[in-house]
C-alpha atoms as a PDB file:
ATOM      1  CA  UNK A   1      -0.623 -32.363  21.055  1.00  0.00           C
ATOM      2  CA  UNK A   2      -0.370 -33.322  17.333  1.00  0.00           C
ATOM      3  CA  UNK A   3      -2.895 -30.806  16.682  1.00  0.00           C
ATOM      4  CA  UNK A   4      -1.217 -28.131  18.106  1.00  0.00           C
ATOM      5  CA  UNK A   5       1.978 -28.911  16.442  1.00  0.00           C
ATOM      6  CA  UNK A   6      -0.418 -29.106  13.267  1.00  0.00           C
ATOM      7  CA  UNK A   7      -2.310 -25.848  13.260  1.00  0.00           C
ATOM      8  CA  UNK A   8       1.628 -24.516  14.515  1.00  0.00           C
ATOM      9  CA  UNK A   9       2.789 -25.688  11.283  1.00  0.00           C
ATOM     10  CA  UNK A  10      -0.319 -24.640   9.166  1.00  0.00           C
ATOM     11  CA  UNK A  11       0.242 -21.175  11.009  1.00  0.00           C
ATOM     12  CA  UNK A  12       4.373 -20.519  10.299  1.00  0.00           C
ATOM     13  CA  UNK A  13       3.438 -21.531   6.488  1.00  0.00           C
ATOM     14  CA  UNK A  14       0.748 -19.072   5.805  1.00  0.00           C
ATOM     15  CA  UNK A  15       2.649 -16.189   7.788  1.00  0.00           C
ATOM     16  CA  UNK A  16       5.562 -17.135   5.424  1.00  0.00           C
ATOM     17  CA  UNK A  17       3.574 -16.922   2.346  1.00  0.00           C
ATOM     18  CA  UNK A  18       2.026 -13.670   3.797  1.00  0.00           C
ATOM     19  CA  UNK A  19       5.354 -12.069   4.324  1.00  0.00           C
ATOM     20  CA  UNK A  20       6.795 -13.208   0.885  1.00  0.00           C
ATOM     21  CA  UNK A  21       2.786 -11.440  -0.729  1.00  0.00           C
ATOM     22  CA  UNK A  22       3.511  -8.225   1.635  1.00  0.00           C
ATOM     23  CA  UNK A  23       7.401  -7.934   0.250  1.00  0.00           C
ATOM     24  CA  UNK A  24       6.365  -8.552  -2.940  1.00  0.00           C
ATOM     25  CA  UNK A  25       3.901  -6.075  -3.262  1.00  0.00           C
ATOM     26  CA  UNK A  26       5.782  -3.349  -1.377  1.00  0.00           C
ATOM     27  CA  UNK A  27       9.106  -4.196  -3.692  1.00  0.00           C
ATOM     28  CA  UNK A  28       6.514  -3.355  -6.860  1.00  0.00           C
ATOM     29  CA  UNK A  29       6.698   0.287  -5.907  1.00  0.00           C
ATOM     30  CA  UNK A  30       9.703   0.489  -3.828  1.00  0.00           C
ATOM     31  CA  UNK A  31       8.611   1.076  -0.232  1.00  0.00           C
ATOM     32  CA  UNK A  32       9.202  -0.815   2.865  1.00  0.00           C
ATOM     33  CA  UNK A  33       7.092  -1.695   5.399  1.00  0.00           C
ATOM     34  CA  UNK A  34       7.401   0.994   7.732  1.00  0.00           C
ATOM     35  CA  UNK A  35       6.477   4.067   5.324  1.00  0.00           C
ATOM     36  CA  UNK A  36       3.123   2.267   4.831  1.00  0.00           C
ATOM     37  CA  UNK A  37       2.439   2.011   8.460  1.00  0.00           C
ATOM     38  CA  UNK A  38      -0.778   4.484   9.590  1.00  0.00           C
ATOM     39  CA  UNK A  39       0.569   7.848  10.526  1.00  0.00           C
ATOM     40  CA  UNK A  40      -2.281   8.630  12.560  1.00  0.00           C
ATOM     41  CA  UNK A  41      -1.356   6.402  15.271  1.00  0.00           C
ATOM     42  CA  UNK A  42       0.140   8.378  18.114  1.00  0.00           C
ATOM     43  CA  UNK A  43       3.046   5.953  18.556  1.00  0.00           C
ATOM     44  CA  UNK A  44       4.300   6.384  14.827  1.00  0.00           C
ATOM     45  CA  UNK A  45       3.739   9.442  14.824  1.00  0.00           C
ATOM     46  CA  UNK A  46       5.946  10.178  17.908  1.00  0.00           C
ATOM     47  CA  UNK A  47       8.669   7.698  16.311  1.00  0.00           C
ATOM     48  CA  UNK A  48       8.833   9.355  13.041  1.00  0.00           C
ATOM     49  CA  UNK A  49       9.555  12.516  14.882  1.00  0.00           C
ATOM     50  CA  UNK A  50      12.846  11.287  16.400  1.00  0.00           C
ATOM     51  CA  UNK A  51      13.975   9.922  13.045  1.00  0.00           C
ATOM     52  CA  UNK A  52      16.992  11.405  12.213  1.00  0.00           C
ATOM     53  CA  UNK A  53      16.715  14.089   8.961  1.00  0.00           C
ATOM     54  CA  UNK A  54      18.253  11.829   6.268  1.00  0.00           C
ATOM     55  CA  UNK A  55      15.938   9.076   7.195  1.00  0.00           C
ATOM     56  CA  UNK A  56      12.871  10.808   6.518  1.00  0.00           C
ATOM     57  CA  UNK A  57      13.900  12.495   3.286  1.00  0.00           C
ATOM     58  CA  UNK A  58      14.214   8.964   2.125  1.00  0.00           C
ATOM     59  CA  UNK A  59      11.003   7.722   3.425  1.00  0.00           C
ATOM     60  CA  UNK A  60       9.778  11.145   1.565  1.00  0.00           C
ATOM     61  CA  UNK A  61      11.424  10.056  -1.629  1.00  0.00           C
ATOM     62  CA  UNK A  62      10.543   6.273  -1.342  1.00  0.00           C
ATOM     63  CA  UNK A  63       6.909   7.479  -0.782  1.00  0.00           C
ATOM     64  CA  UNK A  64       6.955  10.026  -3.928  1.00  0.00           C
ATOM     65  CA  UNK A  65       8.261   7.414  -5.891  1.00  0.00           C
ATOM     66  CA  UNK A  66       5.589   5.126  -5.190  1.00  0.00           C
ATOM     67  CA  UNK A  67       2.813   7.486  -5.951  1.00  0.00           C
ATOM     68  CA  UNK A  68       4.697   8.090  -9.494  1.00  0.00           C
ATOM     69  CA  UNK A  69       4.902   4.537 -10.060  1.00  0.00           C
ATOM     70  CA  UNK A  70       1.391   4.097  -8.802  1.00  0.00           C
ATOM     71  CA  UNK A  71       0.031   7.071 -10.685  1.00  0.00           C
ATOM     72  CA  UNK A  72       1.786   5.298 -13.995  1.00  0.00           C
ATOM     73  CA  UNK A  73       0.084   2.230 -13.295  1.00  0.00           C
ATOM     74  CA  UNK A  74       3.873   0.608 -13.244  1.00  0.00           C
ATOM     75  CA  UNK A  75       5.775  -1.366 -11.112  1.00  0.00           C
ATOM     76  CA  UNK A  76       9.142  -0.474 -10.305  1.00  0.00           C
ATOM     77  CA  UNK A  77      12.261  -1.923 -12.698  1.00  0.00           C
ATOM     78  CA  UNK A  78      13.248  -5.312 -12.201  1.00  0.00           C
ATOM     79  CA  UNK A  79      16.710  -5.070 -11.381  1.00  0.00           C
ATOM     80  CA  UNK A  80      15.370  -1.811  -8.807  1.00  0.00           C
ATOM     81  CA  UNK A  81      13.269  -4.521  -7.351  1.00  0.00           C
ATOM     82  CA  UNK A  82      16.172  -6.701  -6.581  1.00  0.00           C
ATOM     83  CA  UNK A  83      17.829  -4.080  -4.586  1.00  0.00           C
ATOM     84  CA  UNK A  84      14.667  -3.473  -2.401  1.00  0.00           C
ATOM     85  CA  UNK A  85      15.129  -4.414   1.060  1.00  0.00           C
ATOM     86  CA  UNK A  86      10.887  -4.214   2.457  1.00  0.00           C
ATOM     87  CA  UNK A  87      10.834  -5.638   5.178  1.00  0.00           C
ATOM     88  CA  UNK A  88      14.025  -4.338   7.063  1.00  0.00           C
ATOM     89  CA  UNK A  89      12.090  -1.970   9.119  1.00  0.00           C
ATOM     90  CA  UNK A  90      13.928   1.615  10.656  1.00  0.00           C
ATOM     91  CA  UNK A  91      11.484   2.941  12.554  1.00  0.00           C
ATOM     92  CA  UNK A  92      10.254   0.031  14.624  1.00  0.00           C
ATOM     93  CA  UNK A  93      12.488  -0.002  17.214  1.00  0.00           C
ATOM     94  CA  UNK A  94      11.096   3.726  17.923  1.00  0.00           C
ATOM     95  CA  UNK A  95       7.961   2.976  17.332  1.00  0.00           C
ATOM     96  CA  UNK A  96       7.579   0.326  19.992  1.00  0.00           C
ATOM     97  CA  UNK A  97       9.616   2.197  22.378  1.00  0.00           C
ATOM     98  CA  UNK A  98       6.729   5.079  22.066  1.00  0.00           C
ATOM     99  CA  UNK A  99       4.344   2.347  22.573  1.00  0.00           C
ATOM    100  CA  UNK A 100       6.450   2.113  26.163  1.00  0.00           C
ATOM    101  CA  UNK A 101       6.819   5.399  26.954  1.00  0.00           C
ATOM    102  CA  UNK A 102       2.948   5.716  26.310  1.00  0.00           C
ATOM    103  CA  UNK A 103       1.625   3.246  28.165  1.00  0.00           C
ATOM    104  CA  UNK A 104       4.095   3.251  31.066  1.00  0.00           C
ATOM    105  CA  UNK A 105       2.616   7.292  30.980  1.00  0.00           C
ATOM    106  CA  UNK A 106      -1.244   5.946  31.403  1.00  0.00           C
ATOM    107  CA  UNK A 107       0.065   3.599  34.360  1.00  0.00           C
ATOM    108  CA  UNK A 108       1.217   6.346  35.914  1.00  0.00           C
ATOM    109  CA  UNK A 109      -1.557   8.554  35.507  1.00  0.00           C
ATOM    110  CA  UNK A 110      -4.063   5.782  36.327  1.00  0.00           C
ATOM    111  CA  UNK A 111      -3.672   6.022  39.971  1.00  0.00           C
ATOM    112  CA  UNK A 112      -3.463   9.774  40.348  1.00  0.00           C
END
C-alpha cells in the first residue's frame, strides 16, 4: 500500500516535470503539441482533415515559423514565449474520435 502510493507519487512528479520539459521546449519555437504529433498516423491524419481552414493555416504558420527559428539556430522572443499556449491541444478531440470511428470500423469488419 505505501508503495503504491510511493511509486504514485514518484510517477505524478516526473510526468509534471516532463510536461513543464515538453512545454518548454515547444514554447522555444512556438508550436504546440499537436502540430508535432506524427502525420503519418491514420488517425491524425483523418483529424487534421476535418480541421476547419483557419486552423490549419495557423498550424501552417506555427510550423514555418519554427523551421525559421530552427533554421536560425534561435529560440523564439521572450515576451512571444509568454504568450505561447503548448499544450492546449485543438486537434485531439478529433483525433481520438478517429481513433473511434477506426476501431469501432475493424470490429465491425472482424466478424464479416
Amino acid at each position: 500500500m505505501a508503495l503504491s502510493r510511493l511509486g504514485g507519487g514518484l510517477f505524478k512528479s516526473i510526468s509534471k516535470h516532463y510536461r513543464a520539459n515538453v512545454a518548454a521546449s515547444l514554447n522555444e519555437f512556438g508550436l504546440k503539441y499537436d502540430d508535432v504529433k506524427i502525420e503519418h498516423d491514420e488517425d491524425v491524419t483523418k483529424a487534421l482533415g476535418r480541421l476547419p481552414q483557419d486552423e490549419l493555416r495557423n498550424r501552417a504558420r506555427r510550423m514555418k515559423r519554427a523551421f525559421d527559428v530552427s533554421f536560425k539556430r534561435k529560440s523564439l522572443p521572450p515576451h512571444l514565449q509568454a504568450l505561447q499556449k503548448p499544450l492546449e491541444g485543438y486537434a485531439t478531440p478529433l483525433i481520438e474520435e478517429a481513433k473511434e470511428r477506426r476501431v469501432e470500423r475493424e470490429l465491425l469488419n472482424t466478424y464479416n
